[in-house]
N, C-alpha and C. Protein backbone atom coordinates (compact mmCIF):
# COMPACT_ATOMS: atom_id res chain seq x y z
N UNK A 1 30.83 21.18 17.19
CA UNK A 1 30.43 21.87 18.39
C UNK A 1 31.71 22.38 19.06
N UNK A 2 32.08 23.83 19.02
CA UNK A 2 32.81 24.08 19.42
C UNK A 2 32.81 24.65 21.19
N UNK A 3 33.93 24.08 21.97
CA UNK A 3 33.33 24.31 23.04
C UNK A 3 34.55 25.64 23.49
N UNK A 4 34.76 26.46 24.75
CA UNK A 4 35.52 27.68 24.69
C UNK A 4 35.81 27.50 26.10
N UNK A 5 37.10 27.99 26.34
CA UNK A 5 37.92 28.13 28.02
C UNK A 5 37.13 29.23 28.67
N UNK A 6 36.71 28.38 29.89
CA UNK A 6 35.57 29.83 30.40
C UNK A 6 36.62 30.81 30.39
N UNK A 7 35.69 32.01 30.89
CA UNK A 7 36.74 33.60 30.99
C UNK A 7 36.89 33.80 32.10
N UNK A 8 36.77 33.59 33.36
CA UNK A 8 36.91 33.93 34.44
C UNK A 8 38.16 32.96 35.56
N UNK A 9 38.39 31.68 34.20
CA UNK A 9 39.91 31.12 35.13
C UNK A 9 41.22 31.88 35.19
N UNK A 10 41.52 31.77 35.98
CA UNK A 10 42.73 32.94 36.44
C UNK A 10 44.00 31.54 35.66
N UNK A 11 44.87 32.38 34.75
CA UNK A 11 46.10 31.79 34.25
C UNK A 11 47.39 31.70 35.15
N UNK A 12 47.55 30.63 35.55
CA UNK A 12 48.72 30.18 36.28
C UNK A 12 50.13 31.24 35.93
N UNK A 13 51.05 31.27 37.01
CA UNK A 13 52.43 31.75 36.56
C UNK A 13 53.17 30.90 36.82
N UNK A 14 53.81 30.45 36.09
CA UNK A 14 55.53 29.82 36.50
C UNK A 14 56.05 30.74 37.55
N UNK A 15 57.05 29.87 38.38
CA UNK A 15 57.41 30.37 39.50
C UNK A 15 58.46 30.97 38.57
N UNK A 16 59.63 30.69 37.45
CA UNK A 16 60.65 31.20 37.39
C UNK A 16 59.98 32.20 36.92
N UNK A 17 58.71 32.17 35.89
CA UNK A 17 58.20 34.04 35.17
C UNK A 17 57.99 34.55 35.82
N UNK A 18 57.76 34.69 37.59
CA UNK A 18 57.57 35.38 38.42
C UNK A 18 59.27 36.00 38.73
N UNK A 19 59.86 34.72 38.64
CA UNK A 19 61.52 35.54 39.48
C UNK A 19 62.05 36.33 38.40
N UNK A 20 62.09 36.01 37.10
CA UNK A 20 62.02 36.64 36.27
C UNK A 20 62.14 38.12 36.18
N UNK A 21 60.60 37.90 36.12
CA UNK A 21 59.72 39.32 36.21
C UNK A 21 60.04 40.29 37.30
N UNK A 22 60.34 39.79 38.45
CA UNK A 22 61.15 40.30 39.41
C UNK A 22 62.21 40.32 39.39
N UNK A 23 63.34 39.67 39.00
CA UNK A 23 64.35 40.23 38.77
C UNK A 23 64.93 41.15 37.80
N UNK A 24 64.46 41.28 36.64
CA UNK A 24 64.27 42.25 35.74
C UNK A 24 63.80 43.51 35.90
N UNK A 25 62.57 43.79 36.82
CA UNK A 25 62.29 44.91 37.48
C UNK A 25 63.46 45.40 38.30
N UNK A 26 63.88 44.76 39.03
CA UNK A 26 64.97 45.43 39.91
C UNK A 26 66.03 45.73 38.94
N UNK A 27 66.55 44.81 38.29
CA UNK A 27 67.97 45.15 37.74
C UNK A 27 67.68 46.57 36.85
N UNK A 28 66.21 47.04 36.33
CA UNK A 28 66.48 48.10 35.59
C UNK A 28 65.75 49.12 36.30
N UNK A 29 65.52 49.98 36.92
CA UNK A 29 64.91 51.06 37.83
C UNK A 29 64.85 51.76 36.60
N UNK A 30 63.31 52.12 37.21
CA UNK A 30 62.57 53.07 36.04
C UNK A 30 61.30 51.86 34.94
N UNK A 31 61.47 51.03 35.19
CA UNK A 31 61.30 50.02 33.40
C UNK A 31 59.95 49.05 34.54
N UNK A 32 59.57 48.80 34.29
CA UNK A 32 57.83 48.19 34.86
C UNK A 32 57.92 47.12 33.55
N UNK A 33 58.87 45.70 33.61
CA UNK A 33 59.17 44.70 32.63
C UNK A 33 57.89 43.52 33.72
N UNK A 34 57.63 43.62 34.36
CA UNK A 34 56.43 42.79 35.70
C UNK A 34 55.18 42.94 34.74
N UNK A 35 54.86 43.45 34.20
CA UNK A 35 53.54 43.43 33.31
C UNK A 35 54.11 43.19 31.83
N UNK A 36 54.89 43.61 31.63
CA UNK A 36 55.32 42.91 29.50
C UNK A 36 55.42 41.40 30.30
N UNK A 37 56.10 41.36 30.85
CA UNK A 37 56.43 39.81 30.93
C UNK A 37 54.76 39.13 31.26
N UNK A 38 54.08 40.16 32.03
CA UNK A 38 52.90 39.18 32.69
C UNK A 38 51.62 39.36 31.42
N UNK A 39 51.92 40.05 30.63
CA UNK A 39 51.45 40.20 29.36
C UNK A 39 51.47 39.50 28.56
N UNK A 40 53.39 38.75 28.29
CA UNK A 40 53.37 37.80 27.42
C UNK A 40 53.05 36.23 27.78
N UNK A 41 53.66 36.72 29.11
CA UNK A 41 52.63 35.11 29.45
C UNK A 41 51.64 34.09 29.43
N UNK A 42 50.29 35.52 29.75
CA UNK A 42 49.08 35.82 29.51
C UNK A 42 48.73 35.33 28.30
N UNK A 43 49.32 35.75 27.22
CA UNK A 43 49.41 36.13 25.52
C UNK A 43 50.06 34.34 25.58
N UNK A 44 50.74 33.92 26.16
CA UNK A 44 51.30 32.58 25.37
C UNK A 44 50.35 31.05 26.03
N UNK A 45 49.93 31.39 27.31
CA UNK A 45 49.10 30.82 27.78
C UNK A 45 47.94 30.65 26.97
N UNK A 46 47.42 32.01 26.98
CA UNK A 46 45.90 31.75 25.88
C UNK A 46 46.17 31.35 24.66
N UNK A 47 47.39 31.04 23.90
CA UNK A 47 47.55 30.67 22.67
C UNK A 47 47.76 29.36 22.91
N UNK A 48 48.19 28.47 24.18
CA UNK A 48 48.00 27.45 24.26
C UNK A 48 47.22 26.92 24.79
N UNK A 49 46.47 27.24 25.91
CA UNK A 49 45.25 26.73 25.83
C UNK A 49 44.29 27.18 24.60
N UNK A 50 44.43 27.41 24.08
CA UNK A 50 43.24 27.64 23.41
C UNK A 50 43.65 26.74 22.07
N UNK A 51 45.15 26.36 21.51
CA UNK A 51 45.44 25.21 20.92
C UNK A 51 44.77 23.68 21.50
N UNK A 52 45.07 23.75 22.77
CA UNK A 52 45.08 22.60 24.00
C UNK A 52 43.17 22.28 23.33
N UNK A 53 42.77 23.63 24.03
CA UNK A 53 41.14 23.39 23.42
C UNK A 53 40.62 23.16 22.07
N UNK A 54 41.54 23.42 21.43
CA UNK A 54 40.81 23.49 19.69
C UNK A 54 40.94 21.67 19.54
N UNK A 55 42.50 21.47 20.04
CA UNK A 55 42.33 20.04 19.79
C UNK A 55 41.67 18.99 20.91
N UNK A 56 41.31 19.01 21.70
CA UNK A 56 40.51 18.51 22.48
C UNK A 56 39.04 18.60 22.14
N UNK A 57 38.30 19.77 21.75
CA UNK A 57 37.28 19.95 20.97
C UNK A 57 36.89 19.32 19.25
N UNK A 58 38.12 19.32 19.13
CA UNK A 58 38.35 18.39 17.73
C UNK A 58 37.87 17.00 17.91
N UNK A 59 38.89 16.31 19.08
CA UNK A 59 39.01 14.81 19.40
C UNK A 59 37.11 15.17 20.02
N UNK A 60 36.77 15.80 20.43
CA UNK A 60 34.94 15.61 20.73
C UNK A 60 34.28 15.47 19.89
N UNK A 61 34.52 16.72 18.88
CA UNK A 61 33.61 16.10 18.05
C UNK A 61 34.02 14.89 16.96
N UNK A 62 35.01 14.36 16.60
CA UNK A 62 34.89 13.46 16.59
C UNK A 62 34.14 12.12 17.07
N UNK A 63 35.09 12.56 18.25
CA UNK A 63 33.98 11.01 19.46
C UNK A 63 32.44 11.53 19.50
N UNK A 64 32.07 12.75 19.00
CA UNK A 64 30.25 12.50 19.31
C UNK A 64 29.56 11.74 17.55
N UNK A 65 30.70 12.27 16.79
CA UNK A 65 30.19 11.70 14.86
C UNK A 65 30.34 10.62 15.40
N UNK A 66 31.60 9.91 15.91
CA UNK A 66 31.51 8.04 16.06
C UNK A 66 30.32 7.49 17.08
N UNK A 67 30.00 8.25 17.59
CA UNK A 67 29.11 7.68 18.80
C UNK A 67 27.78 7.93 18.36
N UNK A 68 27.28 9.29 17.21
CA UNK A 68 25.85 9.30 16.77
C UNK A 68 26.21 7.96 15.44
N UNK A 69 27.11 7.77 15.09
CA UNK A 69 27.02 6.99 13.92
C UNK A 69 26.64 5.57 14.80
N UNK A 70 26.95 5.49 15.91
CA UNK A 70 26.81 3.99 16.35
C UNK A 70 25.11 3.88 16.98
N UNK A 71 24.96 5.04 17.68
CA UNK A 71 23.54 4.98 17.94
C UNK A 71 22.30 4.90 16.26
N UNK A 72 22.88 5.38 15.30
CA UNK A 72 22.25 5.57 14.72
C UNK A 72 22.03 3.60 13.68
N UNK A 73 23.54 3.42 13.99
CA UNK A 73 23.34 1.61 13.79
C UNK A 73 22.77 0.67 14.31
N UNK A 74 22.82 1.14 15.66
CA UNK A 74 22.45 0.58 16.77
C UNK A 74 20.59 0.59 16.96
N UNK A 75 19.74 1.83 16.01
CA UNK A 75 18.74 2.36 15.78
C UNK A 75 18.26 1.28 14.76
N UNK A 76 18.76 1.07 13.97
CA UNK A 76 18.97 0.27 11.94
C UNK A 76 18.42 -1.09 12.98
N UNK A 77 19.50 -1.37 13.50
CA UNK A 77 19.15 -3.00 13.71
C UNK A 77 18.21 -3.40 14.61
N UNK A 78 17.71 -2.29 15.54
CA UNK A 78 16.85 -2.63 16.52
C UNK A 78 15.40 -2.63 16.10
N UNK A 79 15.49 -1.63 14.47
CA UNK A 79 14.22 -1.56 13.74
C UNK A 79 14.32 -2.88 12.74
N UNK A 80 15.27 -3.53 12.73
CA UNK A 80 15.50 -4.90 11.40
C UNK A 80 15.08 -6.41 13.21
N UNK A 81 15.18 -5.92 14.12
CA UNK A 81 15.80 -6.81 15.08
C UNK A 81 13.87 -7.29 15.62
N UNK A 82 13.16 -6.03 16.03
CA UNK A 82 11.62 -6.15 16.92
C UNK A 82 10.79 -7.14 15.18
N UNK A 83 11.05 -6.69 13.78
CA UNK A 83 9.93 -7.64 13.20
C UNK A 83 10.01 -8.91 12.91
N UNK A 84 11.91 -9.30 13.32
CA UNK A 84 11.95 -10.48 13.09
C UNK A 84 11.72 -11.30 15.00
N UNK A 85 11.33 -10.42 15.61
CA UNK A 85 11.01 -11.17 17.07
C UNK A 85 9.90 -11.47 16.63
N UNK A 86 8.57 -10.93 16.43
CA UNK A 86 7.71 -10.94 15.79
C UNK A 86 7.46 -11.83 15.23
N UNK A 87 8.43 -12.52 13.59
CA UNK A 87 7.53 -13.55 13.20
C UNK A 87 8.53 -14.92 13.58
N UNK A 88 9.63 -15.00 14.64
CA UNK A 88 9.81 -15.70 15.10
C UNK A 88 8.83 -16.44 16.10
N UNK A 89 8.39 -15.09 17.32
CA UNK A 89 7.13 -15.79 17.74
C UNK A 89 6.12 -16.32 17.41
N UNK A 90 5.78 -15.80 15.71
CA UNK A 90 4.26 -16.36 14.96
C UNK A 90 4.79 -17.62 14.39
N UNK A 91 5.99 -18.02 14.52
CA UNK A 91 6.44 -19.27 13.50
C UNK A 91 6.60 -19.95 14.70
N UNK A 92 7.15 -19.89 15.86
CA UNK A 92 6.79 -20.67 17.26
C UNK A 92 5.65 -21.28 17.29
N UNK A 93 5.07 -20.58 17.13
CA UNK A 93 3.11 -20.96 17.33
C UNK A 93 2.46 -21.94 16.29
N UNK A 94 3.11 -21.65 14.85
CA UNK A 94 2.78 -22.15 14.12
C UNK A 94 3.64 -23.38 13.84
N UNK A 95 4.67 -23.86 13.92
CA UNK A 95 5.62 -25.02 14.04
C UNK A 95 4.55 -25.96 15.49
N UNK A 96 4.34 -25.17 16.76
CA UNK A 96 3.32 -26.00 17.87
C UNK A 96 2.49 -26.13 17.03
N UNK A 97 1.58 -25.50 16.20
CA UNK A 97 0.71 -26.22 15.65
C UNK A 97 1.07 -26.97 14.65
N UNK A 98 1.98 -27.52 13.95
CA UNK A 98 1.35 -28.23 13.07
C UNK A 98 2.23 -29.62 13.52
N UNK A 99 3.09 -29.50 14.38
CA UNK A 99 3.71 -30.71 15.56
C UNK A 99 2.02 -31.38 15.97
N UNK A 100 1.23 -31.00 16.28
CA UNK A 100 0.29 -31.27 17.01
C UNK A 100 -0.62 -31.91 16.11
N UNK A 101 -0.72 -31.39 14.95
CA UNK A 101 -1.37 -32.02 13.63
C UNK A 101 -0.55 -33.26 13.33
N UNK A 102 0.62 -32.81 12.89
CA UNK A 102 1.79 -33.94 12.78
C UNK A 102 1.29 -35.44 13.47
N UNK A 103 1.04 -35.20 14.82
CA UNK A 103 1.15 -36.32 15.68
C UNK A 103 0.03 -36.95 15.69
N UNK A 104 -1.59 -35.80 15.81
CA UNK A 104 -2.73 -36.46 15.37
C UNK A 104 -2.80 -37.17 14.18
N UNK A 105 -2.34 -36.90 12.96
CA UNK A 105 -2.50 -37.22 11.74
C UNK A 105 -1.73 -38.51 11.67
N UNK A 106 -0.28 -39.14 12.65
CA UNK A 106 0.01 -40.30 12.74
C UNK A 106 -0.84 -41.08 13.54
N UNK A 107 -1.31 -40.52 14.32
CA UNK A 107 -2.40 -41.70 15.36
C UNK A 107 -3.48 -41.99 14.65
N UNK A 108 -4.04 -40.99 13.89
CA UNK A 108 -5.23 -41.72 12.71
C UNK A 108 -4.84 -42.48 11.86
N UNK A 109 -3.39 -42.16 11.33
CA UNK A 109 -3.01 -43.04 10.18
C UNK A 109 -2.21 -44.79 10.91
N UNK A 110 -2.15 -44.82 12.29
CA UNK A 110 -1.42 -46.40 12.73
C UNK A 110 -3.15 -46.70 13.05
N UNK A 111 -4.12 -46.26 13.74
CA UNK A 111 -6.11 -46.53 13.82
C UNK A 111 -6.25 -47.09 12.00
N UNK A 112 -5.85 -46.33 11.10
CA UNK A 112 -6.62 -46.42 9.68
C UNK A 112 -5.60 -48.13 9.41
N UNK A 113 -4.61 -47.68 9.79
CA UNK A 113 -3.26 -48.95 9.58
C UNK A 113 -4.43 -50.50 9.91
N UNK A 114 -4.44 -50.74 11.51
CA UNK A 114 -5.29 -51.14 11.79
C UNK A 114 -6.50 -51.67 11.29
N UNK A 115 -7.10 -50.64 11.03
CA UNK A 115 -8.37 -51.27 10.32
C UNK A 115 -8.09 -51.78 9.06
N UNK A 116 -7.41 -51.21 8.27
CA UNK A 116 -7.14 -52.00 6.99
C UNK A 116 -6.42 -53.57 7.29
N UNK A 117 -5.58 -53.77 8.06
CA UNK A 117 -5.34 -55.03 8.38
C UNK A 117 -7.12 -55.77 9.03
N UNK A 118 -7.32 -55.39 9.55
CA UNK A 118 -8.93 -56.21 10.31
C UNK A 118 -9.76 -56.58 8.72
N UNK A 119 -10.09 -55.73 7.81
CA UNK A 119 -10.88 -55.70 7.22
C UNK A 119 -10.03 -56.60 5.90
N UNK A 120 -8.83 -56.67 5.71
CA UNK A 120 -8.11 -57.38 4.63
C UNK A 120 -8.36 -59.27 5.33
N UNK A 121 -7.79 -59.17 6.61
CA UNK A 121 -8.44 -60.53 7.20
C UNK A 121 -9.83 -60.87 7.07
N UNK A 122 -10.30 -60.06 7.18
CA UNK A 122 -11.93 -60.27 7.28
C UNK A 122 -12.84 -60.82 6.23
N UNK A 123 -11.62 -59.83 5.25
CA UNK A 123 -12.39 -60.81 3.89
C UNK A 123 -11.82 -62.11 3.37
N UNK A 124 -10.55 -62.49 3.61
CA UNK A 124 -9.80 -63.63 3.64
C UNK A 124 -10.54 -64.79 4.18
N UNK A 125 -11.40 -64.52 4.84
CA UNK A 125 -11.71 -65.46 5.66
C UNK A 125 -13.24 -66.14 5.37
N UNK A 126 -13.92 -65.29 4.47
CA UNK A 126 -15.08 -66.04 3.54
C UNK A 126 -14.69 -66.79 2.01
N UNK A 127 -13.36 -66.71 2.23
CA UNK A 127 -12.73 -67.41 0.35
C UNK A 127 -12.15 -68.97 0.67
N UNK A 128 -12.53 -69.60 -0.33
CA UNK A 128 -12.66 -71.24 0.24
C UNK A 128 -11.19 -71.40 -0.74
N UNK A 129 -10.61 -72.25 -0.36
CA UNK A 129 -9.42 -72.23 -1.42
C UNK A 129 -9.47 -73.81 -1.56
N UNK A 130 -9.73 -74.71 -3.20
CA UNK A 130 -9.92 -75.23 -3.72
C UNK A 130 -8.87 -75.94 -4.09
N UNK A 131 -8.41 -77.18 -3.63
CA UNK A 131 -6.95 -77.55 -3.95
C UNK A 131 -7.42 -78.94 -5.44
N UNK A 132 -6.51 -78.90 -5.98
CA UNK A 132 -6.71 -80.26 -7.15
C UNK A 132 -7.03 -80.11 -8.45
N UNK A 133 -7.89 -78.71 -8.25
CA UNK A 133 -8.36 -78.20 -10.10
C UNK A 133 -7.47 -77.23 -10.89
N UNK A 134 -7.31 -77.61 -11.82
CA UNK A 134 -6.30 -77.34 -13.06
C UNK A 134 -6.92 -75.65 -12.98
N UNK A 135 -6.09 -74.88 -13.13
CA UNK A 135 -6.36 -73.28 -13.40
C UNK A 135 -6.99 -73.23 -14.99
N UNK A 136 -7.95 -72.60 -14.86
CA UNK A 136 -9.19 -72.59 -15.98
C UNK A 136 -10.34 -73.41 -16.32
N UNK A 137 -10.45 -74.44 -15.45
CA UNK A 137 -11.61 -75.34 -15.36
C UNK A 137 -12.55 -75.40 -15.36
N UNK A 138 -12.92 -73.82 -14.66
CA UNK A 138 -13.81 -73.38 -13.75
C UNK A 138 -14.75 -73.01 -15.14
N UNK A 139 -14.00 -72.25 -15.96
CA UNK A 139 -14.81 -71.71 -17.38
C UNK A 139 -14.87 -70.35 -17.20
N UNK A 140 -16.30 -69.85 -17.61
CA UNK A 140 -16.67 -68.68 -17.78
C UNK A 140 -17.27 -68.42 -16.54
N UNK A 141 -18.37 -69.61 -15.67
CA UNK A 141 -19.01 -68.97 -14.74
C UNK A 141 -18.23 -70.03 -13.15
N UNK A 142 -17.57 -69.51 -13.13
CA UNK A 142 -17.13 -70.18 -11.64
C UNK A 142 -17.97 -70.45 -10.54
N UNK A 143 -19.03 -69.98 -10.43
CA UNK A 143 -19.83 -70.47 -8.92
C UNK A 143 -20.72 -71.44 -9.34
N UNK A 144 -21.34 -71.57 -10.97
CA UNK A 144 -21.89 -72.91 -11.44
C UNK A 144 -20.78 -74.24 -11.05
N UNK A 145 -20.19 -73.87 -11.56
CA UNK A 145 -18.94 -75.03 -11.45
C UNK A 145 -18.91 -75.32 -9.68
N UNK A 146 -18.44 -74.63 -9.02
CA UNK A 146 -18.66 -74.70 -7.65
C UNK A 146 -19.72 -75.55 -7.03
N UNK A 147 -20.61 -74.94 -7.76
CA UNK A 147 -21.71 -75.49 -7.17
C UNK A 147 -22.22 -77.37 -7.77
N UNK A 148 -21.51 -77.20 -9.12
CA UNK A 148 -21.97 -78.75 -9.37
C UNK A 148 -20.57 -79.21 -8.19
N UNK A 149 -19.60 -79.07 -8.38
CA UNK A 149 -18.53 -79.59 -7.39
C UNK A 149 -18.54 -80.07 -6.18
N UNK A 150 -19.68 -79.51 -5.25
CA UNK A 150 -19.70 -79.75 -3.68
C UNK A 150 -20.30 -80.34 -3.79
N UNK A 151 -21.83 -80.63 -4.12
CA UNK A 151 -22.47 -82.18 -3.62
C UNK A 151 -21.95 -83.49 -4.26
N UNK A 152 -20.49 -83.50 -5.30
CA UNK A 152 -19.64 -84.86 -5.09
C UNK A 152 -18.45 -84.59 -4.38
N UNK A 153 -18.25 -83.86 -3.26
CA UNK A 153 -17.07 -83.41 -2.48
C UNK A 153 -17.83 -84.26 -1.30
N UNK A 154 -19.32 -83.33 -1.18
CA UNK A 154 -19.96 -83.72 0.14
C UNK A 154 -21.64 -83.85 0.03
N UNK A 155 -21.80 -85.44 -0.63
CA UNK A 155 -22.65 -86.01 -0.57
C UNK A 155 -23.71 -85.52 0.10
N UNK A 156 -23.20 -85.36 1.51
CA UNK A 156 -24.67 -84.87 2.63
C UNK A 156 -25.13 -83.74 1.86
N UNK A 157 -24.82 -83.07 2.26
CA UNK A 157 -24.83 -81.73 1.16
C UNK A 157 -25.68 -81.74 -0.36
N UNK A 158 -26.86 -80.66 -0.01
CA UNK A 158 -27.85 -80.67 -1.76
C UNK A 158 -28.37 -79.93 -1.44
N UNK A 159 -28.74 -78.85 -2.62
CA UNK A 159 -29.47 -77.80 -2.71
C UNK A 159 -31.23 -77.86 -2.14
N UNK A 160 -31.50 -79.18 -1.95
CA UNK A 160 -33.00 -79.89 -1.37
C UNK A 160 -32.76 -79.40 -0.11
N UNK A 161 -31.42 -79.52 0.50
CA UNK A 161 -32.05 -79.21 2.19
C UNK A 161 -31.65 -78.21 2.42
């Protein structure tokens, strides 16, 4: 983008291209050197500003390529940046939920804990434990045996009453 020195700024004179220019006029009568000189001035001015501008217009567009290249990065990541907000928030939600499962699923499992201790006692506690008989005595049918066993343990005791 090239940009251009408006046309309507009036070009400065050096004070000496003025004494110059005036003194040169006088010293030669006849000779109008007040316009070559204000000519070349003119002529060296616009060759430097207009250097002054080429490189100043240079250094712009430069700085606008570095500055669309950064918006245009700056574009990249903000489109890589909104889908990972996205399933950060859906993985928020979903980490609360399964914390919440997590914690139910331990309170059923120390309740289930629980009952399996109640119910392991529970059955402990109808088994008679038999001290004095040799392991295998019993035979094939153990509750016959049992049963001849208790009414000479405990006399009172008979299948009559």
């Amino acid at each position: 983008m090239q940009r251009k020195a408006p046309k309507n700024v009036e070009r400065p004179q050096s004070a000496s291209a003025n004494a110059n220019a005036n003194s040169a006029s006088g010293n030669q009568p006849g000779h109008d050197d007040s316009n070559s000189d204000t000519e070349v001035l003119t002529s060296v001015w616009e060759k430097v500003s207009d250097k002054i501008l080429g490189h100043m217009n240079s250094r712009f567009d430069q700085l606008e390529e570095t500055l669309q290249v950064v918006q245009s990065s700056q574009k990249e990541l903000l489109e890589k940046v909104e889908p990972m907000e996205e399933q950060v928030l859906d993985h928020e939600s979903r980490i609360t939920s399964l914390e919440k499962t997590v914690s139910d699923l331990k309170d059923e499992s120390n309740a289930l804990k629980l009952k399996v201790y109640d119910l392991e006692g529970r059955s402990r506690r109808n088994n008679i434990k038999i001290i004095g008989i040799p392991e295998r005595e019993e035979g094939v049918k153990p509750t016959e045996f049992v049963e001849a066993l208790i009414p000479n343990w405990c006399p009172g005791l008979s299948k009559a009453n």
